[in-house]
Protein backbone atom coordinates (compact mmCIF):
# COMPACT_ATOMS: atom_id res chain seq x y z
CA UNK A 1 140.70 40.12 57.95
CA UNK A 2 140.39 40.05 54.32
CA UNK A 3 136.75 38.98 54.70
CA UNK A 4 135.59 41.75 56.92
CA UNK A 5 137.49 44.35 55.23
CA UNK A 6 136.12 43.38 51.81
CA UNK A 7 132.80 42.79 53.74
CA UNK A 8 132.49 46.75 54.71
CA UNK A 9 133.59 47.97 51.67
CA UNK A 10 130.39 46.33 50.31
CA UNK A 11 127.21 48.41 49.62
CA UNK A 12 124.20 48.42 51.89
CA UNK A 13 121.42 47.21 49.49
CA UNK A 14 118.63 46.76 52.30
CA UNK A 15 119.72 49.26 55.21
CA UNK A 16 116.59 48.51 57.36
CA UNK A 17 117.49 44.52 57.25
CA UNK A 18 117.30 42.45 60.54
CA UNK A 19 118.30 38.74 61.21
CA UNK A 20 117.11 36.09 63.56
CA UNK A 21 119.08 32.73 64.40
CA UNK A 22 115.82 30.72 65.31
CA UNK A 23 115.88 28.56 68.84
CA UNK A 24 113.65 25.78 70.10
CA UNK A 25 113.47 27.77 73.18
CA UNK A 26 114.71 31.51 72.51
CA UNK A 27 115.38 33.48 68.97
CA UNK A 28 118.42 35.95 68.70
CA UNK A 29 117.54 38.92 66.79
CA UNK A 30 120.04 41.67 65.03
CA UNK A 31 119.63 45.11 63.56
CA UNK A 32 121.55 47.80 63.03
CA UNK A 33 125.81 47.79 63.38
CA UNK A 34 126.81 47.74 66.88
CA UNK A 35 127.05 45.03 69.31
CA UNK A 36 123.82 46.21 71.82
CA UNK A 37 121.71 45.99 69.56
CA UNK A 38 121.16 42.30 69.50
CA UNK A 39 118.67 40.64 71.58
CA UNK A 40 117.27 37.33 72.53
CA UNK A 41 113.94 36.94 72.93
CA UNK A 42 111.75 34.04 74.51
CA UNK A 43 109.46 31.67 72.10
CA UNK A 44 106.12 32.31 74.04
CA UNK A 45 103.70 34.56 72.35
CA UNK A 46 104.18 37.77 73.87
CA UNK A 47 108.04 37.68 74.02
CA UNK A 48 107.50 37.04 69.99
CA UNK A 49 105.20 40.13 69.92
CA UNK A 50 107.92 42.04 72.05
CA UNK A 51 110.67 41.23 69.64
CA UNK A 52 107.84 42.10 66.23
CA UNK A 53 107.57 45.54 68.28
CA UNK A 54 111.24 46.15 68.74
CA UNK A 55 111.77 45.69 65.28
CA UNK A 56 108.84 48.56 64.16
CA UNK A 57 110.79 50.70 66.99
CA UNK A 58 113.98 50.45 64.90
CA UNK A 59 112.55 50.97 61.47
CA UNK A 60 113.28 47.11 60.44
CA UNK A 61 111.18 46.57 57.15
CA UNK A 62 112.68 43.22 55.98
CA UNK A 63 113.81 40.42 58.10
CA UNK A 64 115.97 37.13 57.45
CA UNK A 65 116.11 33.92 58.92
CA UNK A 66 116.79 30.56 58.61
CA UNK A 67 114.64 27.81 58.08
CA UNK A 68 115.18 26.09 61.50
CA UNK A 69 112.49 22.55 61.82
CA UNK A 70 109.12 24.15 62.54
CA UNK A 71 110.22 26.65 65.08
CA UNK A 72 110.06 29.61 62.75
CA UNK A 73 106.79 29.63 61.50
CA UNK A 74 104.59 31.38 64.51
CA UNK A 75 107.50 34.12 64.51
CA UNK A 76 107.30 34.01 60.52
CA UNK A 77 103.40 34.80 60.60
CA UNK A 78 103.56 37.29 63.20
CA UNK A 79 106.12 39.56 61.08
CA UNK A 80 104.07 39.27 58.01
CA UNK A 81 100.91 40.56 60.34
CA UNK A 82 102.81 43.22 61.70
CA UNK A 83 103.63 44.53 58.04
CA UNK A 84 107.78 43.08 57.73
CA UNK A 85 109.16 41.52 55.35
CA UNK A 86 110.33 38.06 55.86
CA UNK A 87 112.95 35.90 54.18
CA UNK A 88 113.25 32.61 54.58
CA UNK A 89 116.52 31.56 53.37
CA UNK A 90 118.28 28.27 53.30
CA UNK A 91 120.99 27.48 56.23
CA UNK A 92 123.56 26.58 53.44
CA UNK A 93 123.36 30.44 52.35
CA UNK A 94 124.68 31.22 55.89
CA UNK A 95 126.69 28.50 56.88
CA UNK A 96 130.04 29.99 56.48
CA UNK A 97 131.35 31.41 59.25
CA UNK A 98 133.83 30.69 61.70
CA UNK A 99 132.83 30.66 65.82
CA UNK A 100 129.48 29.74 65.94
CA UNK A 101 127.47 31.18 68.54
CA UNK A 102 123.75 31.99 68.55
CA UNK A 103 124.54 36.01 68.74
CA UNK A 104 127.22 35.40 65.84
CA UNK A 105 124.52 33.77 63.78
CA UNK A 106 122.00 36.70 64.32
CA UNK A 107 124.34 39.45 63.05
CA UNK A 108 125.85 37.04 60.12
CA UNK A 109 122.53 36.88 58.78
CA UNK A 110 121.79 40.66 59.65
CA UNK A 111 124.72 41.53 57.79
CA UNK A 112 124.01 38.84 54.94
CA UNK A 113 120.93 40.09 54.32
CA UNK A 114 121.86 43.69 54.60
CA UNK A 115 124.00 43.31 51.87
CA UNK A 116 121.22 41.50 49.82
CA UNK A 117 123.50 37.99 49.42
CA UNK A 118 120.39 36.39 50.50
CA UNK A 119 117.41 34.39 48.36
CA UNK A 120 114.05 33.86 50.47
CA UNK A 121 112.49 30.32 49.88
CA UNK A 122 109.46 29.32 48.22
CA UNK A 123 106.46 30.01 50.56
CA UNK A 124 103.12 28.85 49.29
CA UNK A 125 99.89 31.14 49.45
CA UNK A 126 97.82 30.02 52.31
CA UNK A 127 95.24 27.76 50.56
CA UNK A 128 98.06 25.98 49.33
CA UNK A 129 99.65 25.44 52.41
CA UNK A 130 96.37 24.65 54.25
CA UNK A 131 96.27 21.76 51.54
CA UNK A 132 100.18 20.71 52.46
CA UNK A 133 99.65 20.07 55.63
CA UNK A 134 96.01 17.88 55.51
CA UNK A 135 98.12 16.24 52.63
CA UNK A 136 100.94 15.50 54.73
CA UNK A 137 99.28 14.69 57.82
CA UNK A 138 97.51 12.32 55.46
CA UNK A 139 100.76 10.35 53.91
CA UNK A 140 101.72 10.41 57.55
CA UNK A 141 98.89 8.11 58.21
CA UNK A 142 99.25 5.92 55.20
CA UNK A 143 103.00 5.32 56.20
CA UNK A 144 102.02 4.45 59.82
CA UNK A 145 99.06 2.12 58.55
CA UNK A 146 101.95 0.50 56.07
CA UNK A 147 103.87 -0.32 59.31
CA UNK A 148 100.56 -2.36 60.91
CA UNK A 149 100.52 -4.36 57.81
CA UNK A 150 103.91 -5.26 58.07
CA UNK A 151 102.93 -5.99 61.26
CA UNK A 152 99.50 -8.74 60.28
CA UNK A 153 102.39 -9.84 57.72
CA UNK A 154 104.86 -10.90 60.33
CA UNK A 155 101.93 -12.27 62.70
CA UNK A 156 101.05 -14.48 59.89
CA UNK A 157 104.19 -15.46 58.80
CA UNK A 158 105.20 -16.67 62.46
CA UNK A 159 102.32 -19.07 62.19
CA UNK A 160 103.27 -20.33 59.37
CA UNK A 161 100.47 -18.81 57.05
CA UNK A 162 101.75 -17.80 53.59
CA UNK A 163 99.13 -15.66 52.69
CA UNK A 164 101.88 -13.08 51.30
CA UNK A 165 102.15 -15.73 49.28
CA UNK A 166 99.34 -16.86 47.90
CA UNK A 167 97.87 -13.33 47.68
CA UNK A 168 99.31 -10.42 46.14
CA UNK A 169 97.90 -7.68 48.91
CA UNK A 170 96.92 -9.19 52.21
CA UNK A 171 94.67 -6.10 52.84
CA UNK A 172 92.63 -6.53 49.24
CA UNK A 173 89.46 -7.77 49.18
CA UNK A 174 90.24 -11.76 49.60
CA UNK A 175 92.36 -11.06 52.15
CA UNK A 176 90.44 -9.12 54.33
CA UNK A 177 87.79 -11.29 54.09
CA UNK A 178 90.05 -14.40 54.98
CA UNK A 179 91.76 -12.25 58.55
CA UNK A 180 88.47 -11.61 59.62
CA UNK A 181 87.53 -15.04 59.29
CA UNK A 182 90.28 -16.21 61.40
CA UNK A 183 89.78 -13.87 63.92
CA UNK A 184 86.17 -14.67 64.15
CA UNK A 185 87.49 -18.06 65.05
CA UNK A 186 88.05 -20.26 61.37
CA UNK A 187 90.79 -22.38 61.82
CA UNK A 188 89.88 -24.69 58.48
CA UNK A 189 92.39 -24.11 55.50
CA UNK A 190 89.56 -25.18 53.31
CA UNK A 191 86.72 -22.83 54.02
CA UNK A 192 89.56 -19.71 54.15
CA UNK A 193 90.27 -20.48 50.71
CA UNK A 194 86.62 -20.49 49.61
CA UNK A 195 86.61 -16.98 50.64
CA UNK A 196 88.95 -15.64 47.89
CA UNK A 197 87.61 -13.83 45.22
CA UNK A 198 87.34 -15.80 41.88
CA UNK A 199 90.19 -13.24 40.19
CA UNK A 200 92.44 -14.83 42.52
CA UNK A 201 94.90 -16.26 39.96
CA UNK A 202 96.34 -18.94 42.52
CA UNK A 203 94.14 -22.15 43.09
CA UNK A 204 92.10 -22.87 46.17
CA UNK A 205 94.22 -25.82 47.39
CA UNK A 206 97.36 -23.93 46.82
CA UNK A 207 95.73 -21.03 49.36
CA UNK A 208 94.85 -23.76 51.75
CA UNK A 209 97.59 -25.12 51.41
CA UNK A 210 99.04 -21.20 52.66
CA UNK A 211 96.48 -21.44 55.04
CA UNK A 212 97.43 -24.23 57.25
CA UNK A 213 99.74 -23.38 60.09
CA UNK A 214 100.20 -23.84 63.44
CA UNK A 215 97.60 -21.57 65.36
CA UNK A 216 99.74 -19.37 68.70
CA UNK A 217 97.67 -17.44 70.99
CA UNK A 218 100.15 -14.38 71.00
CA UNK A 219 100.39 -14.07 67.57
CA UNK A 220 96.52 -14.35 66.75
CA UNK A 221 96.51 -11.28 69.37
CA UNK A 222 98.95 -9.62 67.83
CA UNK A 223 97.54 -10.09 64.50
CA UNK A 224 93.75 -8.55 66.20
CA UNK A 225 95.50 -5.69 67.46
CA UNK A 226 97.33 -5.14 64.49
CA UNK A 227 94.39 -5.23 62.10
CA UNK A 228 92.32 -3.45 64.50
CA UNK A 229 94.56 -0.56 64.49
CA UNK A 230 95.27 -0.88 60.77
CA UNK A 231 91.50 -0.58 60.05
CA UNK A 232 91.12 2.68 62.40
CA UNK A 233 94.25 4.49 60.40
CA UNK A 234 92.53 4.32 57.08
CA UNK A 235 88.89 5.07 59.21
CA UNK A 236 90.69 8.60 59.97
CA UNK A 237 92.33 9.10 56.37
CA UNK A 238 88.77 8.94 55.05
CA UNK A 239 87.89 11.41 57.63
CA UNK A 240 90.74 13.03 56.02
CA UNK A 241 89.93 12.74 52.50
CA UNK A 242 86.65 14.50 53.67
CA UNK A 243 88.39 17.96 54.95
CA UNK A 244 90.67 17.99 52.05
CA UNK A 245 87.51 17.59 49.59
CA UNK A 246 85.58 20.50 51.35
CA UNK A 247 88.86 22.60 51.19
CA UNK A 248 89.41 22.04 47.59
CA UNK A 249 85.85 22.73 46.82
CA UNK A 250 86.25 26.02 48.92
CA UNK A 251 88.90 26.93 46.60
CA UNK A 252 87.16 26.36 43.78
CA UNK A 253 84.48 28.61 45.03
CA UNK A 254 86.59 31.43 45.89
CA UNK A 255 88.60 31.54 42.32
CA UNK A 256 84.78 31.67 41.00
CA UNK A 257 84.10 34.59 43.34
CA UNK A 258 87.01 35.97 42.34
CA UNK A 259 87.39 35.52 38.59
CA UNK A 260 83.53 36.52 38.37
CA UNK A 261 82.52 33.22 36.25
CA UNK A 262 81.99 29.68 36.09
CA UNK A 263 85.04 27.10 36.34
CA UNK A 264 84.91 25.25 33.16
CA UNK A 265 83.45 21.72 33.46
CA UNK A 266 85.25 18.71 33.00
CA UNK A 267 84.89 16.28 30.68
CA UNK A 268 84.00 12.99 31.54
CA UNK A 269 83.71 11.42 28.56
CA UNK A 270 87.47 12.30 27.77
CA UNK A 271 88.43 11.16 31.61
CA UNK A 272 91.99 9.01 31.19
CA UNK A 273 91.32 5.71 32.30
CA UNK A 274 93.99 4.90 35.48
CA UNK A 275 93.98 1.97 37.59
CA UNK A 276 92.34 3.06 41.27
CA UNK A 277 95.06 2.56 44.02
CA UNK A 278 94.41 1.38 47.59
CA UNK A 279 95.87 4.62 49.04
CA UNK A 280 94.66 6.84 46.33
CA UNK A 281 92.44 9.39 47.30
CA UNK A 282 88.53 8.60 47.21
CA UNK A 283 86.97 11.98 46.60
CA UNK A 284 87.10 13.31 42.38
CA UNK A 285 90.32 14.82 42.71
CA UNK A 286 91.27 14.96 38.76
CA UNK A 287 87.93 17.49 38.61
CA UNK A 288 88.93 19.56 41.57
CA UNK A 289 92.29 20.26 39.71
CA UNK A 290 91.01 20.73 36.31
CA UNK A 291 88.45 23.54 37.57
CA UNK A 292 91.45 24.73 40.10
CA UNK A 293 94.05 25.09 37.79
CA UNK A 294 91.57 27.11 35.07
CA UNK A 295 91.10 23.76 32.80
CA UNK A 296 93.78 21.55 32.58
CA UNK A 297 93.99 18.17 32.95
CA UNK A 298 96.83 17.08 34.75
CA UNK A 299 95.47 13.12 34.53
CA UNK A 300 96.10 12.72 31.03
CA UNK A 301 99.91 12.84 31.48
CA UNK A 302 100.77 9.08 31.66
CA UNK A 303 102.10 7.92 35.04
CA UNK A 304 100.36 10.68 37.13
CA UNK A 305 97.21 9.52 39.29
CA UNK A 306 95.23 11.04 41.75
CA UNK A 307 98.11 10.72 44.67
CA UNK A 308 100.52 12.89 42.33
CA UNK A 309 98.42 15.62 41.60
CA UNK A 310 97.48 15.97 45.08
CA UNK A 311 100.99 16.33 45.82
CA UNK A 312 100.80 19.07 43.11
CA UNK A 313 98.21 20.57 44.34
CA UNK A 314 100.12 20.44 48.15
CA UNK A 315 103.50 20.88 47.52
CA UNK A 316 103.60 24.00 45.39
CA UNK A 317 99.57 24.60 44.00
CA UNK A 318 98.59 25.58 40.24
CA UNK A 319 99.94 28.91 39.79
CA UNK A 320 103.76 28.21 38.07
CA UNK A 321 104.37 32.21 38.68
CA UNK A 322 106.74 31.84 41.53
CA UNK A 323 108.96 29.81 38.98
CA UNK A 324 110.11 31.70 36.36
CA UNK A 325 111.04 28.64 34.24
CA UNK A 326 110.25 24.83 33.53
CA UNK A 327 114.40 24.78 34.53
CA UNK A 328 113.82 26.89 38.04
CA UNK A 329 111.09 24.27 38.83
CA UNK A 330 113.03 21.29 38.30
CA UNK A 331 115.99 22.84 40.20
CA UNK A 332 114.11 23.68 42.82
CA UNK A 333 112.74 20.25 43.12
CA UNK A 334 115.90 18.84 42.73
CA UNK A 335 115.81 16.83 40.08
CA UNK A 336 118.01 18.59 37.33
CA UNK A 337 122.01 18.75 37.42
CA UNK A 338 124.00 20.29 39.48
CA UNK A 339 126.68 21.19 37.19
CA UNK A 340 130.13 22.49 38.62
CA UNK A 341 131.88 24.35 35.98
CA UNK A 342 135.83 25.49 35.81
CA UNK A 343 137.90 26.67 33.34
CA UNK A 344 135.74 25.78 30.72
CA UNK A 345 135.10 22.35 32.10
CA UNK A 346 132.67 20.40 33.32
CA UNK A 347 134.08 19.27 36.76
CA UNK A 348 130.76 17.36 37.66
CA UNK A 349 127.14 16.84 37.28
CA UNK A 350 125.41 15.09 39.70
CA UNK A 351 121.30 15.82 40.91
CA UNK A 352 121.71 17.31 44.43
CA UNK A 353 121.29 14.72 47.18
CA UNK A 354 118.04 15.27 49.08
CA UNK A 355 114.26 15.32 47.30
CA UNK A 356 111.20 17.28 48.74
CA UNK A 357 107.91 15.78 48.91
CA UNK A 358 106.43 16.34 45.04
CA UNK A 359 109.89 14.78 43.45
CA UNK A 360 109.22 11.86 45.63
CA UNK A 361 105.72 11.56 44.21
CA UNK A 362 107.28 12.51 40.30
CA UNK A 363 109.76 9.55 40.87
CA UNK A 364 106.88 7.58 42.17
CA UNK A 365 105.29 8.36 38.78
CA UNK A 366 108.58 7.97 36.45
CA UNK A 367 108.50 4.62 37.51
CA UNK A 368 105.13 3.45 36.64
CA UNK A 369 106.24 5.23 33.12
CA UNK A 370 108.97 2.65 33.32
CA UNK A 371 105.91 -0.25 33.08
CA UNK A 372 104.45 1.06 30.64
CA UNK A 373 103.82 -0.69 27.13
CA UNK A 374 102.96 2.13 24.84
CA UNK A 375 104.00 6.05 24.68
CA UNK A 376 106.88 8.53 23.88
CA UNK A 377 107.14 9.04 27.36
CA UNK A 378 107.93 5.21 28.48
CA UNK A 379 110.12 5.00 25.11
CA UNK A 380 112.54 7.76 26.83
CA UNK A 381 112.92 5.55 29.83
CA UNK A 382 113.66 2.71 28.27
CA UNK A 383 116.29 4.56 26.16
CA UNK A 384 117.84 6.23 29.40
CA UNK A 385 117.40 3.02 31.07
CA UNK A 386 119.37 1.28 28.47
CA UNK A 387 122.27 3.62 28.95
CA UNK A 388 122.20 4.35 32.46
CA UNK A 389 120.28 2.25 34.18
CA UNK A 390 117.00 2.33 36.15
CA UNK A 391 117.39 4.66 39.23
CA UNK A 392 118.99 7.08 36.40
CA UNK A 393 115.84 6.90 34.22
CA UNK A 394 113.32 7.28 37.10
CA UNK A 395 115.60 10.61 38.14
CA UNK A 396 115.49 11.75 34.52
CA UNK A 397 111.95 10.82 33.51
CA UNK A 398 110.43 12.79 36.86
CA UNK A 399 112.44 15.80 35.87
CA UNK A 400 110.70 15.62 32.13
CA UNK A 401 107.53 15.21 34.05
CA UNK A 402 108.63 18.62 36.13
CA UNK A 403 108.82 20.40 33.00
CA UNK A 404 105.56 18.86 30.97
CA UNK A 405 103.57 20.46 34.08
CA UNK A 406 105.45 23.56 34.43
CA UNK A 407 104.83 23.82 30.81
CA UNK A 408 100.33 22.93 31.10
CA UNK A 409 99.97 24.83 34.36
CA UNK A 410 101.52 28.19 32.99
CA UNK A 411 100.76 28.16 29.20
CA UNK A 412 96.98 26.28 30.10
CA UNK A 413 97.59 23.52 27.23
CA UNK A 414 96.69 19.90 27.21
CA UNK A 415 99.12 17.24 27.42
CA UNK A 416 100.35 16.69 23.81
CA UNK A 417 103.81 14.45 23.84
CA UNK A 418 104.94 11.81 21.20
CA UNK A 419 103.17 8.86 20.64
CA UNK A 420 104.99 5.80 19.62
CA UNK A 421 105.78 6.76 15.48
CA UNK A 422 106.35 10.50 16.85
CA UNK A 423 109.15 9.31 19.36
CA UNK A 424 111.09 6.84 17.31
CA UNK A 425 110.92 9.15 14.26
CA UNK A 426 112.47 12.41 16.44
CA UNK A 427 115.00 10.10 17.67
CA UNK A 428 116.02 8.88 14.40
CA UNK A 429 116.40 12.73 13.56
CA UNK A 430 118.89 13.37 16.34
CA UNK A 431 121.06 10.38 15.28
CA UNK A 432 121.07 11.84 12.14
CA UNK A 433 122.34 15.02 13.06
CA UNK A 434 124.85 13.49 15.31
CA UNK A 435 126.12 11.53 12.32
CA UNK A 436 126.60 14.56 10.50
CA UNK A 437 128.39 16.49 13.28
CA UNK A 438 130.91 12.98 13.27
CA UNK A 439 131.32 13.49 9.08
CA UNK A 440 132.22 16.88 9.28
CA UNK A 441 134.51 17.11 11.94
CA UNK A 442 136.28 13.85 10.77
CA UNK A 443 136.20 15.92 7.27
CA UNK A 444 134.94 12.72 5.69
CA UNK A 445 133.88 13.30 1.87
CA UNK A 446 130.89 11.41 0.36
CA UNK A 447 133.36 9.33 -2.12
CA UNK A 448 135.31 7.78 1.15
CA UNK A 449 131.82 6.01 2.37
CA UNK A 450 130.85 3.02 1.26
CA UNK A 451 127.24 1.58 2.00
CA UNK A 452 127.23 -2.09 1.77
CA UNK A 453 124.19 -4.20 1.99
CA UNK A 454 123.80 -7.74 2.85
């Protein structure tokens, strides 16, 4: 009672608002006051352009609705073309109500959003989201292809051949060499282990020694499939890597077209040296993003390779404007404090469970930090580390990495952090200071300490 009374009393902020509850197979839509005038609708096509029509017909001009899977998004772009506004807002912003029914959930959010207690999400522009989903489609791959070399692993290992062992990454270039051997027909230890590559650290009669099993019919055809199907995912993430390089390119061209000059050109002289991973991507991708994001080199920050900046590049694009601080980015990311203040106190402060796609690739990057010898960068994990341990510093290190590329993308500047003398010296300031907040509210006077020295 209280609710809906305080509820009414309320002013309308957006007057021509709608809501939809979104269905798998039907969507429940909501405008006005009264009870008739919510509808359901089917998910084909022209129901969708039925319900886009019966919105115009009641002067709708901003719709909500909740982000339900990947159910929304033909209904999403089909109100943008017909010239409504669309929020999508998060189902925790609408979660609170009491007898949940799909015609309940269309007017809560009608009403929600007709008082304007509703945020939209973060929608990318559409080259950016063309780039999400080759960039998803393509982890997609690289996880499923991680699964088939579990899989040669296991076929191995019930055979009795250690070459997890012997060799760091079964799928480098020793080890490929040495499966397609075997399933060419080599059964001797000795001539496998000539095949290595002379970087191999281990020595060849400890890799034949890895190398002699006991040979099983079903497990040599599992390990054939296996690699078979192993080699074919990373055939089509090439093929991949292809689209995604003609798309970025595309983009490049079109800010050109638009900006009316020349990207600037990178420099390769400058060009970080980084360690080439196996599912990195193969096309210049540190070039695409410097000309993309107007000249700045995301690759110099320590940590981030050519996987992270794709995910940049994916997951939210170049242009910081939809976040109007380094603080909004790492919130929405998910990687700063949630603090819970009452009465003056701190009641907790804990990162929100849950991680989207680019903190997952930040972490990823925090931890290489973490493995680092040299840099102010690694020095701060090693000092959180120290403290809090190591799933604390990775958290803590990705959301510094948040704000060092909010901070390049938006105010186009180079990476510039402390180097090794930098760090320990601003570090040594703040203790400092904290030993001089301790003197004076302890009220200690300079006669009452003694300095010893042994």
């Amino acid at each position: 009672m209280g609710r809906k009374s305080n509820m009414e009393k309320m002013p309308i902020v957006n007057p021509n608002a709608a809501g939809i509850d979104v269905g798998s197979k039907s969507h429940f839509a909501a405008v006005g006051q009264s009870d008739d005038q919510i509808r359901e609708f089917g998910c084909y096509t022209e129901e969708m352009r039925e319900l886009c029509q019966w919105f115009v017909d009641n002067g709708v001009t901003t719709v909500a609705m909740e982000c339900t899977g990947t159910y929304y998004k033909g209904l999403f772009v089909m109100l943008q073309e017909y010239g409504i506004e669309v929020l999508l807002v998060n189902g925790r912003q609408t979660k609170n109500m009491k007898g949940k029914t799909d015609v309940k959930d269309a007017r809560w959010i009608q009403k929600l959003h007709a008082l304007g207690l509703l945020t939209g999400s973060f929608q990318p522009p559409e080259f950016t989201e063309a780039v999400r989903k080759y960039s998803r489609h393509r982890q997609g791959m690289v996880q499923d292809a991680a699964t088939y070399i579990r899989k040669i692993q296991q076929a191995m290992r019930l055979m009795n051949l250690r070459l997890d062992v012997a060799i760091s990454d079964v799928t480098g270039k020793s080890g490929r060499a040495i499966i397609e051997a075997i399933l060419a027909g080599e059964r001797d230890a000795q001539k496998l282990a000539g095949l290595c590559d002379r970087r191999i650290k281990k020595s060849k009669e400890e890799i034949a020694r890895a190398l002699t099993g006991h040979w099983r019919d079903e497990y040599l055809f599992e390990l054939k499939q296996s690699w078979e199907i192993y080699q074919f995912y990373y055939t089509k993430i090439r093929e991949c890597d292809t689209e995604l390089e003609h798309l970025l390119e595309q983009g490049v061209e079109h800010n050109e077209q638009q900006d009316g000059e020349q990207r600037p050109a990178y420099d390769e002289k400058n060009r970080p040296v980084k360690k080439l991973n196996k599912n990195d991507p193969k096309f210049d991708i540190q070039q695409l993003a410097f000309q993309l994001s107007g000249g700045v080199d995301l690759s110099t920050i320590p940590g981030v390779g050519r996987n992270t900046i794709l995910s940049i590049i994916a997951e939210v694009g170049l242009d910081m404007s939809s976040f109007k601080s380094a603080k909004a980015f790492a919130s929405w990311l998910r990687l700063a404090p949630n603090n819970r203040i009452s009465g003056g106190r701190t009641l907790s402060s804990h990162v929100p469970k849950g991680a989207t796609p680019l903190a997952n690739a930040l972490r990823k990057a925090a931890n290489v930090i973490g493995d680092l010898k040299t840099g102010g960068l690694m020095h701060f994990f090693k000092r959180i580390a120290y403290k809090k341990g190591r799933p604390a510093a990775i958290t803590a290190t990705a959301h510094k990495l948040a704000v060092i590329i909010w901070n390049m993308l938006t105010k186009k500047e180079n990476y510039n952090y402390y180097n090794d003398e930098q760090y320990e010296s601003k570090i040594r300031e703040l203790q400092i200071q904290n030993l001089n907040k301790k003197i004076r509210a302890l009220g200690i006077q300079a006669h009452e300490i003694n300095f010893t020295t042994n």
